[in-house]
Protein backbone atom coordinates (compact mmCIF):
# COMPACT_ATOMS: atom_id res chain seq x y z
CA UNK A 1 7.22 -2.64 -32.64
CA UNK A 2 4.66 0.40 -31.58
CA UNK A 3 1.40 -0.61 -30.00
CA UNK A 4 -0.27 1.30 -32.39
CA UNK A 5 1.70 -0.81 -35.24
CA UNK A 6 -0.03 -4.30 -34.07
CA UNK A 7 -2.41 -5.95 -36.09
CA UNK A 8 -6.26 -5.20 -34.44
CA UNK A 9 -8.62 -8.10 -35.21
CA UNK A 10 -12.52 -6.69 -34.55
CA UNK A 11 -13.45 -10.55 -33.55
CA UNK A 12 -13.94 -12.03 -29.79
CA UNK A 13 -12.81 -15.91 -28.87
CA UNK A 14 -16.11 -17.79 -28.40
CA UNK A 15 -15.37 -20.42 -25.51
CA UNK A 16 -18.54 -22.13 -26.60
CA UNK A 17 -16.88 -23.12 -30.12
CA UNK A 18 -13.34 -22.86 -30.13
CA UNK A 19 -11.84 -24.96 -32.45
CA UNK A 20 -14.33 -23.06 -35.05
CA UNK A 21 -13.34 -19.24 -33.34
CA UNK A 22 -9.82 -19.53 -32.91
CA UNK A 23 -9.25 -20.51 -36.79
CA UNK A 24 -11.32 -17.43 -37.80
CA UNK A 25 -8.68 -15.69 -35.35
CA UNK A 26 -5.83 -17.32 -36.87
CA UNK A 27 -6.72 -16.99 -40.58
CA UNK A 28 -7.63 -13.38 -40.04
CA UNK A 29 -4.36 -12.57 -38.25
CA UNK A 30 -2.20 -14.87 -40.84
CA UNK A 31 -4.18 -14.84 -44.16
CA UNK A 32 -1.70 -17.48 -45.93
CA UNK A 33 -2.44 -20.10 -43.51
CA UNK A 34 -5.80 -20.09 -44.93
CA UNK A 35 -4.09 -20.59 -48.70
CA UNK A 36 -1.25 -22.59 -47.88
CA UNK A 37 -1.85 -26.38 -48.39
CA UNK A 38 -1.44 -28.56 -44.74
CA UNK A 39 -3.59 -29.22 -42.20
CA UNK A 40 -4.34 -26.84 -39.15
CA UNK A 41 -3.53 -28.33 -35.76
CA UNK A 42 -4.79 -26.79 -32.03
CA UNK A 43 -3.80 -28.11 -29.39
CA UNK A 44 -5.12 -26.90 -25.91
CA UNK A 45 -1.91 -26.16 -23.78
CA UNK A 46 -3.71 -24.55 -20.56
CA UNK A 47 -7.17 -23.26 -18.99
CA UNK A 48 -6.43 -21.54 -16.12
CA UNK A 49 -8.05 -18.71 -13.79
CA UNK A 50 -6.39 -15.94 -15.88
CA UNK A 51 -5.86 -17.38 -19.51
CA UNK A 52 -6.65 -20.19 -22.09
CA UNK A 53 -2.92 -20.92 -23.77
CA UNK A 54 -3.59 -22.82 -27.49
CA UNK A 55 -0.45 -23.90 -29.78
CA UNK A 56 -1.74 -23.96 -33.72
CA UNK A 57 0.52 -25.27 -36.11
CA UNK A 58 0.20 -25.17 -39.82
CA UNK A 59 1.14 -28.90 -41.12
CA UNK A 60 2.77 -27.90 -44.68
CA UNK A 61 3.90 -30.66 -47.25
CA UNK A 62 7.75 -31.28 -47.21
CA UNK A 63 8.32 -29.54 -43.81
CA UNK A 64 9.84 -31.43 -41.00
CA UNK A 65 8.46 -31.98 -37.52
CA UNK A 66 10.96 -29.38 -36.07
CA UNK A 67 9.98 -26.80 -38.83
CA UNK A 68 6.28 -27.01 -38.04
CA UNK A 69 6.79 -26.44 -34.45
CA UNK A 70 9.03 -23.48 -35.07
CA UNK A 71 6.70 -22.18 -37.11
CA UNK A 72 3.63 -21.99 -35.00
CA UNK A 73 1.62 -19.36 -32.93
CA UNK A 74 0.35 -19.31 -29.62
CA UNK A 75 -3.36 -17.91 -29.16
CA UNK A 76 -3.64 -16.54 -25.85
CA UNK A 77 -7.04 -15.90 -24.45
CA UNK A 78 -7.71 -14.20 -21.48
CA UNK A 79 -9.92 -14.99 -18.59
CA UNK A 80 -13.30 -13.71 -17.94
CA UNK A 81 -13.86 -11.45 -15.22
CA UNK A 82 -9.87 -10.99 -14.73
CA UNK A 83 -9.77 -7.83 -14.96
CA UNK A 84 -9.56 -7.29 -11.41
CA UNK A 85 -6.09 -8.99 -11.37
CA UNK A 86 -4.71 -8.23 -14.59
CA UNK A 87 -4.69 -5.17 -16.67
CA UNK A 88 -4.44 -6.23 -20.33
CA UNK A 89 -3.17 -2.94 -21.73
CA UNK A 90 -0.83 -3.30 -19.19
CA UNK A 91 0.33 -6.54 -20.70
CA UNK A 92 0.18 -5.60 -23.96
CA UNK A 93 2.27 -2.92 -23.14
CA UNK A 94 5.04 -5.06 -21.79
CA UNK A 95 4.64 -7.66 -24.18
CA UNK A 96 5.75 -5.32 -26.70
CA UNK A 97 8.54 -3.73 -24.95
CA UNK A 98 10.27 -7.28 -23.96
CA UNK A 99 9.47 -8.27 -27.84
CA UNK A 100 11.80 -4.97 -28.54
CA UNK A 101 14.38 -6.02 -26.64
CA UNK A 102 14.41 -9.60 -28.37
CA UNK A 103 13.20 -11.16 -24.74
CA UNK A 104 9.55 -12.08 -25.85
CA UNK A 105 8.13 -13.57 -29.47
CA UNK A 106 6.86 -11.31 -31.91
CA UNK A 107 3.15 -10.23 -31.64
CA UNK A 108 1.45 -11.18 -34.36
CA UNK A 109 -2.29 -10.03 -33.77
CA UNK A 110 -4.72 -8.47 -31.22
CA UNK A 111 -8.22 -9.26 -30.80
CA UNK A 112 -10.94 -8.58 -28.22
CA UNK A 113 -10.21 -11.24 -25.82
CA UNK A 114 -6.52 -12.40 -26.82
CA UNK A 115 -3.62 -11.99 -28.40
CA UNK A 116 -1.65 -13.88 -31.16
CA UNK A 117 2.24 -14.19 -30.73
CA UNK A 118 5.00 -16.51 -32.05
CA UNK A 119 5.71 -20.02 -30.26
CA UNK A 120 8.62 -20.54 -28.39
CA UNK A 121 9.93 -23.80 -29.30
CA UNK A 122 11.08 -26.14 -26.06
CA UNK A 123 10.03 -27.70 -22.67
CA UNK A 124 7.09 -26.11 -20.24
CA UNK A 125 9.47 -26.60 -16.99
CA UNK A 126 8.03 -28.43 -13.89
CA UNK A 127 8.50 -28.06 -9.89
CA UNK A 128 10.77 -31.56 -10.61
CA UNK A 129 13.04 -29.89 -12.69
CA UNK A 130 13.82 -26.79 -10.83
CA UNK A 131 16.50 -28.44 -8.39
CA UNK A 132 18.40 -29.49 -11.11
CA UNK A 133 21.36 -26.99 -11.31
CA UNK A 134 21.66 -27.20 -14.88
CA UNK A 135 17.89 -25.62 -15.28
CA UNK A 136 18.29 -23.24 -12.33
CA UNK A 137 21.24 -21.32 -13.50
CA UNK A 138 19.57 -21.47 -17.19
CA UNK A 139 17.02 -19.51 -15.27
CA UNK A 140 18.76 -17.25 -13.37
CA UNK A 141 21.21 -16.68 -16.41
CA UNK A 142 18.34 -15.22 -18.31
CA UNK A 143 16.54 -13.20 -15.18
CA UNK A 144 20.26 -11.61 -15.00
CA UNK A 145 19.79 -10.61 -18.79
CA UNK A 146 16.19 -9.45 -18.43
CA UNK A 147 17.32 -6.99 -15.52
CA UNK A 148 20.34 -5.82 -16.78
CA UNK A 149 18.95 -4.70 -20.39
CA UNK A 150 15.74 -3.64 -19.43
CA UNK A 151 14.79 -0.34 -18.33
CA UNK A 152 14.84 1.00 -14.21
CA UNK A 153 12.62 3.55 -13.41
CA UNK A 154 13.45 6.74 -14.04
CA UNK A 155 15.71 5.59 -16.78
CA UNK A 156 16.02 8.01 -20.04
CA UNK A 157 14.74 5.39 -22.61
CA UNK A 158 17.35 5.22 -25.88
CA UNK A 159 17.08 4.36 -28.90
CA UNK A 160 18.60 1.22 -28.71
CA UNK A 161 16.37 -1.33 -28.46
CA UNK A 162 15.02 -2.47 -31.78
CA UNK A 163 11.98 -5.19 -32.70
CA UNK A 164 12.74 -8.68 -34.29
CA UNK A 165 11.31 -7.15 -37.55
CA UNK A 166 13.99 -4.63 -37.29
CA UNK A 167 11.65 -1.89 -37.09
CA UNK A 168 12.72 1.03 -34.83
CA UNK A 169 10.34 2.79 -32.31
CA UNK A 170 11.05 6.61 -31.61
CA UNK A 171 12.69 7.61 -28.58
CA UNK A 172 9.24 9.24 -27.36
CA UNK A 173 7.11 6.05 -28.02
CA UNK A 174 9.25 3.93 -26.10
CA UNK A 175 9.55 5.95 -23.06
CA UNK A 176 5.99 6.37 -22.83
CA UNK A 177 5.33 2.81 -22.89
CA UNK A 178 7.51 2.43 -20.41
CA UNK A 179 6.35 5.47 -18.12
CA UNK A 180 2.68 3.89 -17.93
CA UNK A 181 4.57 0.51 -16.55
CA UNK A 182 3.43 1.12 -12.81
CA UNK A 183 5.37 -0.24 -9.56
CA UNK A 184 4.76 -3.36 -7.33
CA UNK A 185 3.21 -1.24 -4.69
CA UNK A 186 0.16 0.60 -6.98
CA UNK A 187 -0.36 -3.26 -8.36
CA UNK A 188 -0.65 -4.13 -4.82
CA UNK A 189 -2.97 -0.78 -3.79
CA UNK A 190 -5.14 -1.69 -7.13
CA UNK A 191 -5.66 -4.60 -6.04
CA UNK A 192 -6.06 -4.35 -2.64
CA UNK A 193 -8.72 -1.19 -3.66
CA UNK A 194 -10.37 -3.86 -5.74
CA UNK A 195 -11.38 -6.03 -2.86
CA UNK A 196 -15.30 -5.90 -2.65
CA UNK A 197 -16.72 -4.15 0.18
CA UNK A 198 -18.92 -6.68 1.24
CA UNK A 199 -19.27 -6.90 5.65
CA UNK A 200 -17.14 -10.04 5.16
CA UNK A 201 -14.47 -8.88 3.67
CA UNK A 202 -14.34 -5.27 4.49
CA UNK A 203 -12.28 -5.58 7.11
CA UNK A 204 -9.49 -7.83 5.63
CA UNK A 205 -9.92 -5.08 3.01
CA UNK A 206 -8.61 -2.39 5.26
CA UNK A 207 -5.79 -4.85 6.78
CA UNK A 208 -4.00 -5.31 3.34
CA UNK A 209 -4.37 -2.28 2.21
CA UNK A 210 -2.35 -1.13 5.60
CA UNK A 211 0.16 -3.82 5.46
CA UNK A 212 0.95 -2.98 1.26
CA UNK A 213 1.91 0.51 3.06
CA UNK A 214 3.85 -1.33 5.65
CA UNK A 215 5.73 -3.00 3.11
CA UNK A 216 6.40 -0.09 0.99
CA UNK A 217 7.77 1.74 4.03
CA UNK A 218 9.93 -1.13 5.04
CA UNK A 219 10.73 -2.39 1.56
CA UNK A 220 10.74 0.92 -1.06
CA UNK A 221 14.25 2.04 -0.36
CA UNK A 222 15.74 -1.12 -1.64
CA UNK A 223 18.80 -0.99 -4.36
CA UNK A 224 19.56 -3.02 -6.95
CA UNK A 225 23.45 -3.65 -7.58
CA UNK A 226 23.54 -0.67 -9.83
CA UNK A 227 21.54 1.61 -6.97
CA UNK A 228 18.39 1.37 -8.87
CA UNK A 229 15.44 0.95 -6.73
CA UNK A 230 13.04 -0.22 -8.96
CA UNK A 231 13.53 -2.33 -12.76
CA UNK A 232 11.39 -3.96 -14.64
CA UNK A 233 10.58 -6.92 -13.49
CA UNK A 234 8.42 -10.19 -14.64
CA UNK A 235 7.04 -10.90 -11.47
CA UNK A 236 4.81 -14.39 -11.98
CA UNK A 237 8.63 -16.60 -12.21
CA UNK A 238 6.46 -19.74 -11.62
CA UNK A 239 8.13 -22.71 -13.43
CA UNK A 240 4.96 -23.29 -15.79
CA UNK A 241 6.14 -19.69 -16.87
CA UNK A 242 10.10 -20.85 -17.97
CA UNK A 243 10.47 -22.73 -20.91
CA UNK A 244 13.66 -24.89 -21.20
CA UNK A 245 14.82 -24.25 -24.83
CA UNK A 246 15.66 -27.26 -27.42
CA UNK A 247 19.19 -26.59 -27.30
CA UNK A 248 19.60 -27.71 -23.60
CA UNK A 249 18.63 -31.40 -24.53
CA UNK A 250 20.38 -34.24 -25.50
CA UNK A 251 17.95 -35.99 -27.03
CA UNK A 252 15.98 -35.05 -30.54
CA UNK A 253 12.89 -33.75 -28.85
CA UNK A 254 13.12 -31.30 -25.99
CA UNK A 255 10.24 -33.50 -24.34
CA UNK A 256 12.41 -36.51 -24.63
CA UNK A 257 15.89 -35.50 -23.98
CA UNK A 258 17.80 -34.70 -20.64
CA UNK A 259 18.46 -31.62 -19.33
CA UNK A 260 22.18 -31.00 -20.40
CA UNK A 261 25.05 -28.60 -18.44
CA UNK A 262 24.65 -26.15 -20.81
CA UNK A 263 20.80 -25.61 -20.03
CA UNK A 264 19.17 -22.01 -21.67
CA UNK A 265 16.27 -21.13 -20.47
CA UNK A 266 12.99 -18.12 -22.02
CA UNK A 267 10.60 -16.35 -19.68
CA UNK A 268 6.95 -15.91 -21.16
CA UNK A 269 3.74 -14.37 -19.26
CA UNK A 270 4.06 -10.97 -18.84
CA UNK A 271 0.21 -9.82 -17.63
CA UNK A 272 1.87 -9.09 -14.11
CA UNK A 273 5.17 -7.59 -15.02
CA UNK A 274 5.86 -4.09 -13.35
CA UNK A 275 8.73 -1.85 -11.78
CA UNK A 276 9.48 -3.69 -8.88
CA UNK A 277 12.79 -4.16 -6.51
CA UNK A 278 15.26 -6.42 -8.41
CA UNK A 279 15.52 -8.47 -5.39
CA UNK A 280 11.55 -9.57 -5.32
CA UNK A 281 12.07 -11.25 -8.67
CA UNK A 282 14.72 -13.74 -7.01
CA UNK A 283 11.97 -13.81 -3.86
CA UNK A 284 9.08 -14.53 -5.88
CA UNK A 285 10.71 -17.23 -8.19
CA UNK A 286 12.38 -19.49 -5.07
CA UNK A 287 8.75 -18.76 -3.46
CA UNK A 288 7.59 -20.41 -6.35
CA UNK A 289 9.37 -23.79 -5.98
CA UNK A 290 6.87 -25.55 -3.25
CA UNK A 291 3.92 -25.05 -5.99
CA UNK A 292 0.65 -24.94 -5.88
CA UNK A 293 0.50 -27.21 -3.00
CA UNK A 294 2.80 -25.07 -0.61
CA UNK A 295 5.08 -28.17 -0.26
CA UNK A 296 8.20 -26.05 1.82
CA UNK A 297 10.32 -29.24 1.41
CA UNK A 298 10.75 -28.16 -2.11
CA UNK A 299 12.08 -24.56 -0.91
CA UNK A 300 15.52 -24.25 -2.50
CA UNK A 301 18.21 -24.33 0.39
CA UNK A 302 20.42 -20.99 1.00
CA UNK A 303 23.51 -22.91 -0.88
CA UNK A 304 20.99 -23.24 -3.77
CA UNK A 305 20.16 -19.89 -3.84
CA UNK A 306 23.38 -18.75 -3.64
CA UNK A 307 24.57 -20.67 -6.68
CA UNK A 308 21.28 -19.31 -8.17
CA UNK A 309 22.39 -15.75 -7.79
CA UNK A 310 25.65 -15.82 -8.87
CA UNK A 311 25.12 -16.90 -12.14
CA UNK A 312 22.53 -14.00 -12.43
CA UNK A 313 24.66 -11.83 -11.32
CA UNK A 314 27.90 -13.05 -13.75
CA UNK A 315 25.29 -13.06 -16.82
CA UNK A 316 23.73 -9.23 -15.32
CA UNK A 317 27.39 -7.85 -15.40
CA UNK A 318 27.85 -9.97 -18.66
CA UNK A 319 25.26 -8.14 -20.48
CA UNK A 320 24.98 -4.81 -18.64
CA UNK A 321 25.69 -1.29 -20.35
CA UNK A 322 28.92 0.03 -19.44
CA UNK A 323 27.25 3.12 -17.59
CA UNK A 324 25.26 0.09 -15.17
CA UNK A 325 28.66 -2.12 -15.08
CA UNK A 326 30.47 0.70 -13.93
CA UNK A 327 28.28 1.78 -11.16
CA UNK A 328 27.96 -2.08 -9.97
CA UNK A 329 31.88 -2.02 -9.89
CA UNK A 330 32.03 1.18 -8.14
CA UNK A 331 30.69 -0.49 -5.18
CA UNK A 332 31.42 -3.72 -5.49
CA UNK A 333 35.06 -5.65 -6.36
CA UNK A 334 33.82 -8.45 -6.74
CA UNK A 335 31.19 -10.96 -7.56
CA UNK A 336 31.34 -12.60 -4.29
CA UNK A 337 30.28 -9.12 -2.78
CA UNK A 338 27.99 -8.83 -4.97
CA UNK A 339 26.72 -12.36 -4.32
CA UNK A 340 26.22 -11.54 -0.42
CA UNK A 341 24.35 -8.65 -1.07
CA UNK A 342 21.64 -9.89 -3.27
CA UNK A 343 21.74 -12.69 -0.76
CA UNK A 344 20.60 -10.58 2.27
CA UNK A 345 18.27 -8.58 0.41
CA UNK A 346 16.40 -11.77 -1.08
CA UNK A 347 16.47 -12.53 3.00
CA UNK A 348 14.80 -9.46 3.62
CA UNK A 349 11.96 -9.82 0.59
CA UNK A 350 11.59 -13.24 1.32
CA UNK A 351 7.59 -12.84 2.73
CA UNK A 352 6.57 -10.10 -0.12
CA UNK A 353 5.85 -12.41 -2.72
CA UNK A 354 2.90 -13.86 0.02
CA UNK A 355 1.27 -10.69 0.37
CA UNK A 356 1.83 -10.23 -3.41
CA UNK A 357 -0.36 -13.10 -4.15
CA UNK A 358 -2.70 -13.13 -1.11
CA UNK A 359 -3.50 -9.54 -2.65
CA UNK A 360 -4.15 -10.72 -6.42
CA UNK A 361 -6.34 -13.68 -5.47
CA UNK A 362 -8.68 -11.66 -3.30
CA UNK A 363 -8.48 -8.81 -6.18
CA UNK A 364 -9.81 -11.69 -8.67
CA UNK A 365 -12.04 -13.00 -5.92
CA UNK A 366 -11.71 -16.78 -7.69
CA UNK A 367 -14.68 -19.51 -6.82
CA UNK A 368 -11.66 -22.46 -6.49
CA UNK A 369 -11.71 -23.35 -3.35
CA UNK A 370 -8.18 -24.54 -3.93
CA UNK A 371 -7.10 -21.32 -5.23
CA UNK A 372 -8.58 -19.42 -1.92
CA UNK A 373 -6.98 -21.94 0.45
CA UNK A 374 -3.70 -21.36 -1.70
CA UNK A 375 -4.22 -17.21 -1.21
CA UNK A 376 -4.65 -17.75 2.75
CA UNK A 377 -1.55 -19.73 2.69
CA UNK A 378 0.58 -17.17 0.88
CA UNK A 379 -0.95 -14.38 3.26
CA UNK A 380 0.18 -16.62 6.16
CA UNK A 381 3.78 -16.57 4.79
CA UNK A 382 3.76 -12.83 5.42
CA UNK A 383 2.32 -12.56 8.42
CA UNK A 384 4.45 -15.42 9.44
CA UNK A 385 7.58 -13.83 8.60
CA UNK A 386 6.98 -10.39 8.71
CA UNK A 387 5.96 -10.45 12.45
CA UNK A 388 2.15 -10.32 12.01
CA UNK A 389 -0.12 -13.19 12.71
CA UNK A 390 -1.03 -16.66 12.10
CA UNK A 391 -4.42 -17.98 12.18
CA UNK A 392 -3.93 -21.46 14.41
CA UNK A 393 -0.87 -23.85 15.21
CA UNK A 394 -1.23 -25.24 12.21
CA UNK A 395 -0.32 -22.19 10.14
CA UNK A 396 2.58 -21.46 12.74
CA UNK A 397 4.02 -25.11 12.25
CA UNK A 398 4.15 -24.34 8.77
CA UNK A 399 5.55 -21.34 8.86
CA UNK A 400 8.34 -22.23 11.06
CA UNK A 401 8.47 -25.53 8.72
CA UNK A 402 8.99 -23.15 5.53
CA UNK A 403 11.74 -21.20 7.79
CA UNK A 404 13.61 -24.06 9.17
CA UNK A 405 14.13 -24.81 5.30
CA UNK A 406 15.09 -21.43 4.13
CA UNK A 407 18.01 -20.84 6.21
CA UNK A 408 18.57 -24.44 5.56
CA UNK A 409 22.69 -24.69 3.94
């Protein structure tokens, strides 16, 4: 589906009476709700510092539980003053080209403040469930999909990608969507040029901006199996941003059942997705594991990780083109070589994802103290590691705490 194809809605999401604005949103954007007998449900999934999340289901006479949920919409609203952090063409724009490749629901509407988009049936995942093998290979099986279908940069886009409507974009529109996509490092120089200039901060201003150079010097030249430096990437792998899909449950309800062997998995939030190393998405996501709360005991082990990467890289070369399989096998035999070298270059990436964040939050300047204290720690991580500097013993205990357990077998 073309940008220029989605529905506009001329209405904005009024925070101060929501139930009231998002059905205006939801009957203007699906008209036969409004007609259809059943009552309209909206449930409140998340508020957080970049988005309010809302599930609506339409309750229609006769239909089952299961075909409710299937059938419902997510209303996504964006956060005030986030612009900073996010840019929301930006995400539009690779909303829409994941959608095309059948990676991301359908977009439904767009209006001022939000978007409209189909649900994707199954279980939020939690920090708890990410040890579980069964949920982390469902999660690296599908990161192995996303970056072996999606474009690299500098790729000549085809035509074959198609939308779930079966609709066909031209050659031309596609590849310009994907030629505005920009890389990891001008995210991290927007945002790092988006730091106010204030005498407190004008300084740490200068320093990030110096070390996103550092990092691009040390870090740019970085090859993907297939020798592609840069791929689309989804950048934000937190586990509130994997959903665990009904069909890896035993039980009736994907909230009720247990995870099962055969566990699939769906990536959603895709405001910060840009060309990046394929490497930093397998940094980011196992930076991801100690949460919120920086808990390093949660910091999958390097015999985890290893089992992590090779079943992205089985389902990469399982669902690669044949010109991308073929350069993989050129220089690699096997997918224990392959394994190794994903393995070091995670290594290597392991401290971007800390300036990566510690840039964001002081782009979006948040008033959490929480948040801030959760910035500083992620900047820590790459000063830590990269050979920089701590602030205190307690941020060097920690560090060396969150090392000890990454080289951890």
């Amino acid at each position: 589906m073309a940008q220029s194809s989605i529905h506009k809605i001329d209405l904005l999401y009024d925070r101060n009476n929501s139930d009231a604005s998002a059905t205006r949103l939801l009957y203007t954007a699906l008209p036969e709700w409004e007609l259809e007998e059943g009552e309209l449900e909206i449930k409140t999934f998340t508020q957080g510092i970049t988005n309010i999340m809302m599930q609506a289901k339409k309750s229609r006479p006769g239909a089952t539980d299961a075909q409710i949920e299937a059938q419902s919409v997510i209303v996504r609203v964006f956060g005030e003053g986030t612009e900073k952090l996010v840019d929301r063409e930006r995400e539009l724009t690779n909303h829409t080209i994941f959608a095309d490749y059948g990676l991301a629901p359908e977009i439904l509407a767009q209006f001022k403040n939000g978007l409209i988009y189909r649900f994707t049936p199954g279980k939020p995942c939690q920090r708890e469930d990410l040890p579980h093998k069964s949920i982390y290979t469902g999660i690296a099986r599908t990161l192995g999909q996303w970056h072996a279908v999606l474009p690299s940069k500098g790729d000549r886009v085809g035509d074959e990608a198609s939308d779930a409507t079966g609709e066909r974009q031209t050659k031309s529109d596609r590849a310009a969507m994907v030629e505005s996509i920009p890389s990891i490092w001008a995210v991290m120089r927007s945002w790092g040029n988006n730091i106010p200039d204030s005498p407190q901060r004008k300084e740490l201003k200068r320093v990030l901006l110096g070390e996103v150079e550092r990092a691009e010097r040390e870090f740019g030249e970085i090859r993907g199996l297939d020798q592609q430096k840069l791929i689309l990437a989804h950048c934000d792998l937190l586990p509130g941003n994997v959903i665990i899909l009904p069909s890896s449950f035993d039980g009736a309800s994907p909230s009720r059942g247990s995870p099962s062997a055969s566990a699939r998995a769906a990536l959603i939030d895709y405001e910060l997705s840009c060309f990046a190393p394929p490497a930093f998405d397998l940094a980011l996501h196992f930076s991801e594991w100690p949460g919120f709360e920086l808990d390093y005991s949660f910091l999958p082990s390097q015999n985890t990780r290893r089992a992590f990467i090779r079943a992205y890289v089985e389902s990469y070369l399982e669902h690669a083109s044949v010109a991308r399989k073929t350069r993989v096998e050129a220089d690699f035999n096997s997918v224990d070589l392959c394994v190794e070298f994903l393995m070091k270059q995670v290594d290597r990436l392991r401290g971007l994802p800390g300036l990566w964040w510690a840039l964001g939050i002081q782009a979006h300047d948040p008033d959490d103290e929480k948040v801030k204290e959760f910035g500083k720690g992620r900047l820590e991580e790459w000063w830590g590691i990269e050979g920089g500097k701590c602030e205190g013993d307690r941020s060097s205990l920690k560090i060396r705490e969150r090392e000890d357990r990454w080289w951890k077998e």
